[in-house]
C-alpha atoms as a PDB file:
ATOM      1  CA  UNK A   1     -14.768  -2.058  -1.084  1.00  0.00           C
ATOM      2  CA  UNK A   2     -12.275  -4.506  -1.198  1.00  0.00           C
ATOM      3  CA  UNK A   3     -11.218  -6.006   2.459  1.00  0.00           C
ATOM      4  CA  UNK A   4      -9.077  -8.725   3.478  1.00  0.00           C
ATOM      5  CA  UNK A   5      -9.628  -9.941   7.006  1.00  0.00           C
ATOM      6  CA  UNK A   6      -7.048 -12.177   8.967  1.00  0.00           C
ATOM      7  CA  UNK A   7      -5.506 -11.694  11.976  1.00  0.00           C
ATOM      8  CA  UNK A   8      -4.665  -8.114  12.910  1.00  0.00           C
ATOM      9  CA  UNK A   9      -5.676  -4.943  10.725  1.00  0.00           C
ATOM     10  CA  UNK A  10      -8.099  -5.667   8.262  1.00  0.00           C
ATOM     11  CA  UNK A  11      -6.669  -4.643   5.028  1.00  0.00           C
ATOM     12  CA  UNK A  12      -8.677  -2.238   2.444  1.00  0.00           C
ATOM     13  CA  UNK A  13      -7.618  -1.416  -0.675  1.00  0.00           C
ATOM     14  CA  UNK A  14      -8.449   1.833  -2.296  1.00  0.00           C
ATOM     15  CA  UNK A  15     -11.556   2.037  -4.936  1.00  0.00           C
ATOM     16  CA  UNK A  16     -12.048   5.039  -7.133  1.00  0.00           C
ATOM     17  CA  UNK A  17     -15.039   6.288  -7.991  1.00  0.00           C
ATOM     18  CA  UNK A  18     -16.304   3.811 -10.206  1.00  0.00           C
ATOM     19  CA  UNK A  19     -14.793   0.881  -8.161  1.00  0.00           C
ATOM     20  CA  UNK A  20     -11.413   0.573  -9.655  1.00  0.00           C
ATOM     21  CA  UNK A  21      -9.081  -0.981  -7.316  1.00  0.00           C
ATOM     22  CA  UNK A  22      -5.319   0.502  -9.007  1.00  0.00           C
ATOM     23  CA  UNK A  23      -3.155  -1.439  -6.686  1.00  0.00           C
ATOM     24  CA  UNK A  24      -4.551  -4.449  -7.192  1.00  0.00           C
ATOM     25  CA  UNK A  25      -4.220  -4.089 -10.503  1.00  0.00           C
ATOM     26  CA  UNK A  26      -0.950  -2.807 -10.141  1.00  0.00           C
ATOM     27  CA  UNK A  27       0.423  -6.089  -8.577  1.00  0.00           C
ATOM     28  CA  UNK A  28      -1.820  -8.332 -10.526  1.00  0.00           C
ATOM     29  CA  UNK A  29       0.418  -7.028 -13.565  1.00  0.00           C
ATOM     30  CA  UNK A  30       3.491  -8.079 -11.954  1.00  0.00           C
ATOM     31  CA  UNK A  31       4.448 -12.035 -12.584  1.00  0.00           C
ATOM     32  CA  UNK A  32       3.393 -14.331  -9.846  1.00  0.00           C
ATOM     33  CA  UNK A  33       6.745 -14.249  -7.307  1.00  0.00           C
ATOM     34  CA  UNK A  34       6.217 -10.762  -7.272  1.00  0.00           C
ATOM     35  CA  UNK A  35       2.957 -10.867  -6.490  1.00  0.00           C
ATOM     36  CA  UNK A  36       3.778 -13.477  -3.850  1.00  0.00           C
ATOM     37  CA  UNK A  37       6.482 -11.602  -2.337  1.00  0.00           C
ATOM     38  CA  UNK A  38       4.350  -8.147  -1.878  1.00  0.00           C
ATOM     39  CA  UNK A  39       1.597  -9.578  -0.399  1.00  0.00           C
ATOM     40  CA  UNK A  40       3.593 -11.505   2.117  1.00  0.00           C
ATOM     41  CA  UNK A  41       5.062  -8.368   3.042  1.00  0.00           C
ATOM     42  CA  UNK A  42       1.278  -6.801   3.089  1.00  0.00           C
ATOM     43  CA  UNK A  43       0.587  -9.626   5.128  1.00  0.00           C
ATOM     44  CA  UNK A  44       3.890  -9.367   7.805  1.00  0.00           C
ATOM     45  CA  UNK A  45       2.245  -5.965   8.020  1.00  0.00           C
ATOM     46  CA  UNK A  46      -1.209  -6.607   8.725  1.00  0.00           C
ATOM     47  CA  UNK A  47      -0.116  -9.014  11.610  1.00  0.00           C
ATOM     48  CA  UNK A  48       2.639  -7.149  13.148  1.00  0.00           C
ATOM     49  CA  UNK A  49       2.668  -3.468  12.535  1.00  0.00           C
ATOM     50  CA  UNK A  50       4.269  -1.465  14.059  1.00  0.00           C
ATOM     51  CA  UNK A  51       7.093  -2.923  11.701  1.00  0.00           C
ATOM     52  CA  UNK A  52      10.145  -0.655  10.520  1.00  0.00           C
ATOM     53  CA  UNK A  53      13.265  -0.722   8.099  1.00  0.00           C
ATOM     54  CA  UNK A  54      14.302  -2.160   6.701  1.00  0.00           C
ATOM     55  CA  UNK A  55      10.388  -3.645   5.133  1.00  0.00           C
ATOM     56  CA  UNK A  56       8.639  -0.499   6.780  1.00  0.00           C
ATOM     57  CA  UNK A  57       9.005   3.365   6.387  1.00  0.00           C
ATOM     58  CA  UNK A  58       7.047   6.215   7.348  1.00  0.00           C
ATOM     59  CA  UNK A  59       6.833   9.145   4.681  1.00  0.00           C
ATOM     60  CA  UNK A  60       4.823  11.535   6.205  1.00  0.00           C
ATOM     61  CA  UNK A  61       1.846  11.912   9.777  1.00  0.00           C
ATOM     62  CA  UNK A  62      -0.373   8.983   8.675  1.00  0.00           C
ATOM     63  CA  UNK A  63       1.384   7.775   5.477  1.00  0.00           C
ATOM     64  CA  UNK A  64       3.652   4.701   6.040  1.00  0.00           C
ATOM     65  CA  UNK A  65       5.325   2.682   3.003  1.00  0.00           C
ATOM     66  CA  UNK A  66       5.956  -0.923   2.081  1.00  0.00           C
ATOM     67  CA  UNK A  67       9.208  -2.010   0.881  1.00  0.00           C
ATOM     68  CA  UNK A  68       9.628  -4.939  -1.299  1.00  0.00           C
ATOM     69  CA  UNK A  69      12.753  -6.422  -3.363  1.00  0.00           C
ATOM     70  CA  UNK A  70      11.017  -7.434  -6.152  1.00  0.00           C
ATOM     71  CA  UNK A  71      13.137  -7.827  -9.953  1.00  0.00           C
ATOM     72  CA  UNK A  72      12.691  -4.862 -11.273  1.00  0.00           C
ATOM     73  CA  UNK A  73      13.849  -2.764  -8.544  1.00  0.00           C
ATOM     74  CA  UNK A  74      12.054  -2.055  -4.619  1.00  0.00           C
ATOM     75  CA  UNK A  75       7.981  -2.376  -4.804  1.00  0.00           C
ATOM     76  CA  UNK A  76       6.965   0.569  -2.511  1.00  0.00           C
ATOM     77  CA  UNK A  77       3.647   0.223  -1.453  1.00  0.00           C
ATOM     78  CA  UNK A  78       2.138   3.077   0.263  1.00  0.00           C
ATOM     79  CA  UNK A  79      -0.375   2.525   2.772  1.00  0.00           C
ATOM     80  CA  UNK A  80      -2.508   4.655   5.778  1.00  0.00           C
ATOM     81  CA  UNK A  81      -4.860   3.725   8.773  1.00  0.00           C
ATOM     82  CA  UNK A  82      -8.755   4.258   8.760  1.00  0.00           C
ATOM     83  CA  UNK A  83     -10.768   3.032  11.490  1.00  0.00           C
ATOM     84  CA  UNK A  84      -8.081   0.431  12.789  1.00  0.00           C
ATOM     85  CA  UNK A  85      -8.055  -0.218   9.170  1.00  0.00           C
ATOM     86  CA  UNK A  86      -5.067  -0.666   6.417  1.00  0.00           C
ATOM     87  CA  UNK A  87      -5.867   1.272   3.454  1.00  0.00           C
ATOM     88  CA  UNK A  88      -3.654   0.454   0.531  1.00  0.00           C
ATOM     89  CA  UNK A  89      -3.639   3.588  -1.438  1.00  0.00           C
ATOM     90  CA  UNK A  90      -0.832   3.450  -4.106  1.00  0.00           C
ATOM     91  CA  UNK A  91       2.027   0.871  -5.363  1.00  0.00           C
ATOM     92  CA  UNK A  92       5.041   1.880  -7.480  1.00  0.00           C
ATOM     93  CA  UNK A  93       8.471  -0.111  -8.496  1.00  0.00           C
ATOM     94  CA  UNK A  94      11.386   2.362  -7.636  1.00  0.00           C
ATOM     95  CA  UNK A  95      14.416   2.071  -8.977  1.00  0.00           C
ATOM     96  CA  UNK A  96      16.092   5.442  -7.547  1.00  0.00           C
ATOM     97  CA  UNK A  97      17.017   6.139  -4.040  1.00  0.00           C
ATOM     98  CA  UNK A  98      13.735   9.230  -3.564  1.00  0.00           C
ATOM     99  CA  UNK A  99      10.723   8.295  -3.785  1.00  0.00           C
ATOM    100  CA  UNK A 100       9.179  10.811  -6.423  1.00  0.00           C
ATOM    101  CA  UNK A 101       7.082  13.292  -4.580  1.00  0.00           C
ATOM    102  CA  UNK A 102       4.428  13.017  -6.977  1.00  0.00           C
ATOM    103  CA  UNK A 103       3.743   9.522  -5.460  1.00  0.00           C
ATOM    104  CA  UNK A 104       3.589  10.277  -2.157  1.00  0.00           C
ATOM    105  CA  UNK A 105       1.286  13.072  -3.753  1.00  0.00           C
ATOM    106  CA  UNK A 106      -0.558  10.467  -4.942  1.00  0.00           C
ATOM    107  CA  UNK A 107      -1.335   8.685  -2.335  1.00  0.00           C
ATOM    108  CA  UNK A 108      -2.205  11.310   0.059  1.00  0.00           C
ATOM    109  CA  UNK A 109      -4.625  12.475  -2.174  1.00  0.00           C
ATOM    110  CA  UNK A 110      -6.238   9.090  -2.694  1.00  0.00           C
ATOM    111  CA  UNK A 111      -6.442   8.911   1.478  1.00  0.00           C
ATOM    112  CA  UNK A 112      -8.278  11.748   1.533  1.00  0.00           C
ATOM    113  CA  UNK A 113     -10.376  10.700  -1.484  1.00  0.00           C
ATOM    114  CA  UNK A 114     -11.004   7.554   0.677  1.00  0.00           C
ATOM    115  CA  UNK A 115     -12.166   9.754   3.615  1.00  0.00           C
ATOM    116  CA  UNK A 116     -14.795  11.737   1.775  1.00  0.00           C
ATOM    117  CA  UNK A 117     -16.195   8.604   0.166  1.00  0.00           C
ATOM    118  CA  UNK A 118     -16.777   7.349   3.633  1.00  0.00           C
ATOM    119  CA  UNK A 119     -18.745   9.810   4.992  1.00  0.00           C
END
């Protein structure tokens, strides 16, 4: 598993099955200030959470978002606690004011995913 350790929340980011890690390749497909910019914001999180809008929103019980201006539109990078843990579980660029249900979907189902791989 991928984890990050600074100050704060360590920061793990989701592996399928066979070790895939989507949302880092997500962002590693974005050009390099975007990649800056998001994991700045990843970062502002790790140290400081609780953090809220407008770089900060929770979605759902246990299912928080990151919100970065990025080119193309608002990065949203959705994100969980484990074990005084960040999981990064899913990234999307949104250009429309909901986020599509079938992201949060996503993500929620790749926390759980997470979960039973732990045990």
């Amino acid at each position: 598993m991928g984890v990050q350790q600074q100050k704060g929340f360590d920061i793990v980011f989701f592996e399928t099955a066979n070790e895939r890690q989507p949302v880092k390749d997500f962002i590693n497909n974005l050009t390099k200030g975007e990649q800056r910019e998001i994991s700045a914001d990843i970062r502002l999180v790790q140290e400081g959470f609780p953090i809220g809008l407008p770089l900060v929103r929770k979605l759902k019980p246990g299912l928080w978002e990151i919100r970065s201006i990025i080119r193309d539109g608002i990065c949203r990078v959705f994100f969980s606690f484990v074990e005084k843990r960040i999981i990064i579980l899913h990234a999307i660029v949104k250009k429309t004011q909901k986020t599509p249900l079938k992201k949060i979907n996503t993500a929620i189902e790749r926390l759980k995913e997470f979960k039973r791989l732990r045990k």
